[in-house]
C-alpha atoms as a PDB file:
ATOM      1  CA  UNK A   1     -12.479   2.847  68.772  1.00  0.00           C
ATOM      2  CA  UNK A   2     -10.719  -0.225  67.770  1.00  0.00           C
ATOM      3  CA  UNK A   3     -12.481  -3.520  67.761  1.00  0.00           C
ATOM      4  CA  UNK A   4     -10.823  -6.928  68.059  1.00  0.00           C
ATOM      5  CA  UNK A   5      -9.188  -7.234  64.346  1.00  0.00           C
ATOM      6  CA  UNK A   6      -7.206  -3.793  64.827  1.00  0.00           C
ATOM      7  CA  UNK A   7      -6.256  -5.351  68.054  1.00  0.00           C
ATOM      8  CA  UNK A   8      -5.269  -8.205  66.627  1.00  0.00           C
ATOM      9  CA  UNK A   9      -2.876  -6.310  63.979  1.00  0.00           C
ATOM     10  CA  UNK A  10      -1.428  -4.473  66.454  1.00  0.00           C
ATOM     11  CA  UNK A  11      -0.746  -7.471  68.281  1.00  0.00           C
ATOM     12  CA  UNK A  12       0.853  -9.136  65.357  1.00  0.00           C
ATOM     13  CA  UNK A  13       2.956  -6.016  64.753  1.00  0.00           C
ATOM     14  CA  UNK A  14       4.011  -6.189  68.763  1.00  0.00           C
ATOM     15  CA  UNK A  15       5.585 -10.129  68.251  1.00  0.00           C
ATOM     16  CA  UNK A  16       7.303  -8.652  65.071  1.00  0.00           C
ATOM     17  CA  UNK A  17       9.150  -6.032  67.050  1.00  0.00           C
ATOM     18  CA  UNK A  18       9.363  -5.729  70.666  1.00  0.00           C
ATOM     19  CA  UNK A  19       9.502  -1.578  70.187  1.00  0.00           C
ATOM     20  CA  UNK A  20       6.230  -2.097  69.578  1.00  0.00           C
ATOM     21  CA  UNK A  21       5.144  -4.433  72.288  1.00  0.00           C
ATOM     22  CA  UNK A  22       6.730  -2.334  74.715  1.00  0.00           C
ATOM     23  CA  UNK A  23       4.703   0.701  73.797  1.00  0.00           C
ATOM     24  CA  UNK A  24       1.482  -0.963  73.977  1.00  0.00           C
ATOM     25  CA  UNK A  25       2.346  -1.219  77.919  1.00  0.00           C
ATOM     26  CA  UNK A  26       0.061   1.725  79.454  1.00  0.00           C
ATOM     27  CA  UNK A  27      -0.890   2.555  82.935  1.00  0.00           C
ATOM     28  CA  UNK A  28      -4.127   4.015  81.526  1.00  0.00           C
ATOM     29  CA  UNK A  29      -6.120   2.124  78.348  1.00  0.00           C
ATOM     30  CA  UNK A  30      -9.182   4.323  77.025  1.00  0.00           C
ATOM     31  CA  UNK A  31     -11.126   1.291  75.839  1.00  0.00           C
ATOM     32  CA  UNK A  32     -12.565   0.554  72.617  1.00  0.00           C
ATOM     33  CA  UNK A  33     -15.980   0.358  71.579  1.00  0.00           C
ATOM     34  CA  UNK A  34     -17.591   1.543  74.664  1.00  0.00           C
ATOM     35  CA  UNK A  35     -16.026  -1.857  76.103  1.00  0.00           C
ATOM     36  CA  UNK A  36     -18.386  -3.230  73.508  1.00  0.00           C
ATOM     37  CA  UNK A  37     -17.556  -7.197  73.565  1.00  0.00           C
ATOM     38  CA  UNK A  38     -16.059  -6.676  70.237  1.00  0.00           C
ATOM     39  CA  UNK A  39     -13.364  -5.279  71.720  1.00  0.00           C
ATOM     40  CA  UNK A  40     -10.869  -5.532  74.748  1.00  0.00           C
ATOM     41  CA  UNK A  41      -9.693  -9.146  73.595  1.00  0.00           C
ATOM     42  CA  UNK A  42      -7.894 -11.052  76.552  1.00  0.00           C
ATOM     43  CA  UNK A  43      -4.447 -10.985  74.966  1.00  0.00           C
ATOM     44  CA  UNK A  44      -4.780  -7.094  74.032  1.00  0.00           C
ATOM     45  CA  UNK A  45      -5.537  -6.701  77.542  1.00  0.00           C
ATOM     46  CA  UNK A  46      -2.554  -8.356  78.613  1.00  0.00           C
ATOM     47  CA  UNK A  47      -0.254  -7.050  76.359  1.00  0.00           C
ATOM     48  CA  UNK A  48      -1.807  -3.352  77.453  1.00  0.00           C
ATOM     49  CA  UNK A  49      -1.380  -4.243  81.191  1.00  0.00           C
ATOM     50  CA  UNK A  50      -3.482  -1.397  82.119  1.00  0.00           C
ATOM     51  CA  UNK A  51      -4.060  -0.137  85.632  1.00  0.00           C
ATOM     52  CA  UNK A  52      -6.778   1.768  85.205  1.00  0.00           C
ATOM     53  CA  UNK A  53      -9.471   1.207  82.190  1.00  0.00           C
ATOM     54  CA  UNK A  54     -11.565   4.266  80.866  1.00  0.00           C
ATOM     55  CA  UNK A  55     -14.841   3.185  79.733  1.00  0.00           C
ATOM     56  CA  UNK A  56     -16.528   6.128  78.018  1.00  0.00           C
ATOM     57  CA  UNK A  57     -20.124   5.069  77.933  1.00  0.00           C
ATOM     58  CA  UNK A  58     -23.833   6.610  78.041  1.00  0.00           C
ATOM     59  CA  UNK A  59     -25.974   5.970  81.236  1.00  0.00           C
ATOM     60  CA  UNK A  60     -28.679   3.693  79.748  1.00  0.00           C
ATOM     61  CA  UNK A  61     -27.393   2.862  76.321  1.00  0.00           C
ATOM     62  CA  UNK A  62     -29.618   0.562  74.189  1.00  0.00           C
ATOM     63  CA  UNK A  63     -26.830  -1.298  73.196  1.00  0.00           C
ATOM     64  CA  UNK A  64     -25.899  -2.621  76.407  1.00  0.00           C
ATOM     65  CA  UNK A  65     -22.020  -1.412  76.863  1.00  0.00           C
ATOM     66  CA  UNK A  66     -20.053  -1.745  78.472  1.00  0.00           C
ATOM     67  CA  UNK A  67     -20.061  -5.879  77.931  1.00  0.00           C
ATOM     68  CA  UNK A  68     -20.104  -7.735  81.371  1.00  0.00           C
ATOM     69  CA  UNK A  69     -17.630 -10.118  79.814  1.00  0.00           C
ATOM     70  CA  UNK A  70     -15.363  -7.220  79.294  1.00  0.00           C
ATOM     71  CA  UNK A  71     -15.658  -5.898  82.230  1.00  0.00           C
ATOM     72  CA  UNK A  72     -14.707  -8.398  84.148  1.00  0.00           C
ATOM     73  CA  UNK A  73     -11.982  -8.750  81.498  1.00  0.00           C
ATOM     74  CA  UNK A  74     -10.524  -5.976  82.753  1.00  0.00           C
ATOM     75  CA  UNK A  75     -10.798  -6.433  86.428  1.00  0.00           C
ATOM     76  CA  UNK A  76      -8.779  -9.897  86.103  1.00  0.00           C
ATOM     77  CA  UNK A  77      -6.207  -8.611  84.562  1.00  0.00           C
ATOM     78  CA  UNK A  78      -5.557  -5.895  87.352  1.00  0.00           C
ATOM     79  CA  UNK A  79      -6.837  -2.783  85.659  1.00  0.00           C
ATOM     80  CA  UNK A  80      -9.566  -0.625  88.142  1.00  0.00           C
ATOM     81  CA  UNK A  81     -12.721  -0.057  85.695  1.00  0.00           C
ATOM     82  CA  UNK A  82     -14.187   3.751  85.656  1.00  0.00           C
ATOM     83  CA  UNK A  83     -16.690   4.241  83.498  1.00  0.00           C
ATOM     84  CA  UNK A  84     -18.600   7.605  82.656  1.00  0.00           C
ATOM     85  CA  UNK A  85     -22.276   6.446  82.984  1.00  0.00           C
ATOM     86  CA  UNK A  86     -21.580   5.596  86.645  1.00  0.00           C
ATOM     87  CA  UNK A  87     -18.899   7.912  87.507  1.00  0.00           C
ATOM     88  CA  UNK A  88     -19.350  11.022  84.913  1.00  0.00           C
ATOM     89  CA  UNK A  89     -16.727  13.075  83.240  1.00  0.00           C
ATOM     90  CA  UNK A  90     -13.546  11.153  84.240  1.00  0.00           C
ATOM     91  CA  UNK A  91      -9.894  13.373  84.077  1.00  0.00           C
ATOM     92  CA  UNK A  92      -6.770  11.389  84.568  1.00  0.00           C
ATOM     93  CA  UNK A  93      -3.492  13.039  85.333  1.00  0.00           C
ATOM     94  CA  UNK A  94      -0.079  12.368  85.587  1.00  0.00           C
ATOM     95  CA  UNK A  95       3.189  14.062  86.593  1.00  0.00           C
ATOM     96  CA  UNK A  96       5.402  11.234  84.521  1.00  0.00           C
ATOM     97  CA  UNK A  97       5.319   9.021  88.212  1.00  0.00           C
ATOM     98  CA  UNK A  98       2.182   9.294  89.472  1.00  0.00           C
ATOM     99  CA  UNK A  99      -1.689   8.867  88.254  1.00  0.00           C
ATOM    100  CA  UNK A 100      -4.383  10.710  89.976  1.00  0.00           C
ATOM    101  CA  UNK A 101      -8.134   9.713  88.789  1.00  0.00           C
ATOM    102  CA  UNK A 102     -10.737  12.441  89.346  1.00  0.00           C
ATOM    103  CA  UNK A 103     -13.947  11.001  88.858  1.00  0.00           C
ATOM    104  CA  UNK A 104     -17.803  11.021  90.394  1.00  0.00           C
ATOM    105  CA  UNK A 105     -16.581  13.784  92.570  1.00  0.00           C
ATOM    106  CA  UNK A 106     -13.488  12.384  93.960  1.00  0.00           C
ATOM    107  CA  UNK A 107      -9.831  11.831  93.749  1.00  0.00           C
ATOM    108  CA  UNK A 108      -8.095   8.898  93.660  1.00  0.00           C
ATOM    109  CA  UNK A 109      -4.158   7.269  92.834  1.00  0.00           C
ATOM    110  CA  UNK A 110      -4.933   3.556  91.680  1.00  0.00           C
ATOM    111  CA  UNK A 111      -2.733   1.283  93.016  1.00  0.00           C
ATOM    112  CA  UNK A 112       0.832   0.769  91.772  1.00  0.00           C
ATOM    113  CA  UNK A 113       1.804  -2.006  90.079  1.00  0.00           C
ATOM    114  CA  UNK A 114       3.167  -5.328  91.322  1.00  0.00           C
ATOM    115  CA  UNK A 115       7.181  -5.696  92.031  1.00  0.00           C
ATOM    116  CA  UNK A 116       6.798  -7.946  89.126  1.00  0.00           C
ATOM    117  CA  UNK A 117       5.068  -5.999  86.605  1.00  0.00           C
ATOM    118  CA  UNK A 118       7.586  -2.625  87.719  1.00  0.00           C
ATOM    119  CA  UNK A 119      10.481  -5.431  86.426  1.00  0.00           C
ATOM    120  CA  UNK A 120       8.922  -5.509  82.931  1.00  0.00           C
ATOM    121  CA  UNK A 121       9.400  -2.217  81.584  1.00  0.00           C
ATOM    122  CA  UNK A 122       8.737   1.652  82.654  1.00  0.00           C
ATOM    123  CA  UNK A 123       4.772   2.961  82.201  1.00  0.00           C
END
């Protein structure tokens, strides 16, 4: 449930050793804080690279999550949203290549990554 100053530290820890940046690359990000707006901070996004972005979140919360902001966040920077109030229990799986999402009744594979983003590094 990290918020944006444990992103932050992680962040510094990824331009102190690029082990660390690398492994921050995901396919999948579970994000923090109900996608709370103190979370999901543009360059953790980025860094993350997600393609799809897990928003566990109660139908009708009084807190208003996930954040709009954040949302949209998320869908500039490439990753599909699901989140559970709209879509239910969500399951992702993976056979090391491939994602399948199975959510609100269906079953999906996001779509793969840009030629460019495949160059950076193996998800």
């Amino acid at each position: 449930d990290a918020e944006a100053e444990e992103e932050r530290w992680v962040l510094a820890r990824a331009r102190e050793d690029p082990r660390v940046a690398e492994a921050l690359r995901a396919d999948v990000l579970k994000v923090g804080h109900h996608g709370s707006a103190t979370s999901s901070i543009p360059e953790f996004v980025a860094a993350v690279a997600p393609r799809v972005a897990l928003v566990s979140v109660g139908a009708g919360n009084s807190y208003g999550h996930p954040s709009p902001a954040v949302v949209a966040r998320l869908e500039a920077a490439g990753a599909e949203v699901v989140r559970t109030d709209l879509a239910g229990a969500v399951v992702v799986r993976t056979d090391g290549r491939s994602l399948t999402v199975h959510a609100g009744g269906t079953s999906w594979e996001p779509p793969p990554r840009s030629r460019e983003d495949s160059r950076v590094g193996s998800r």
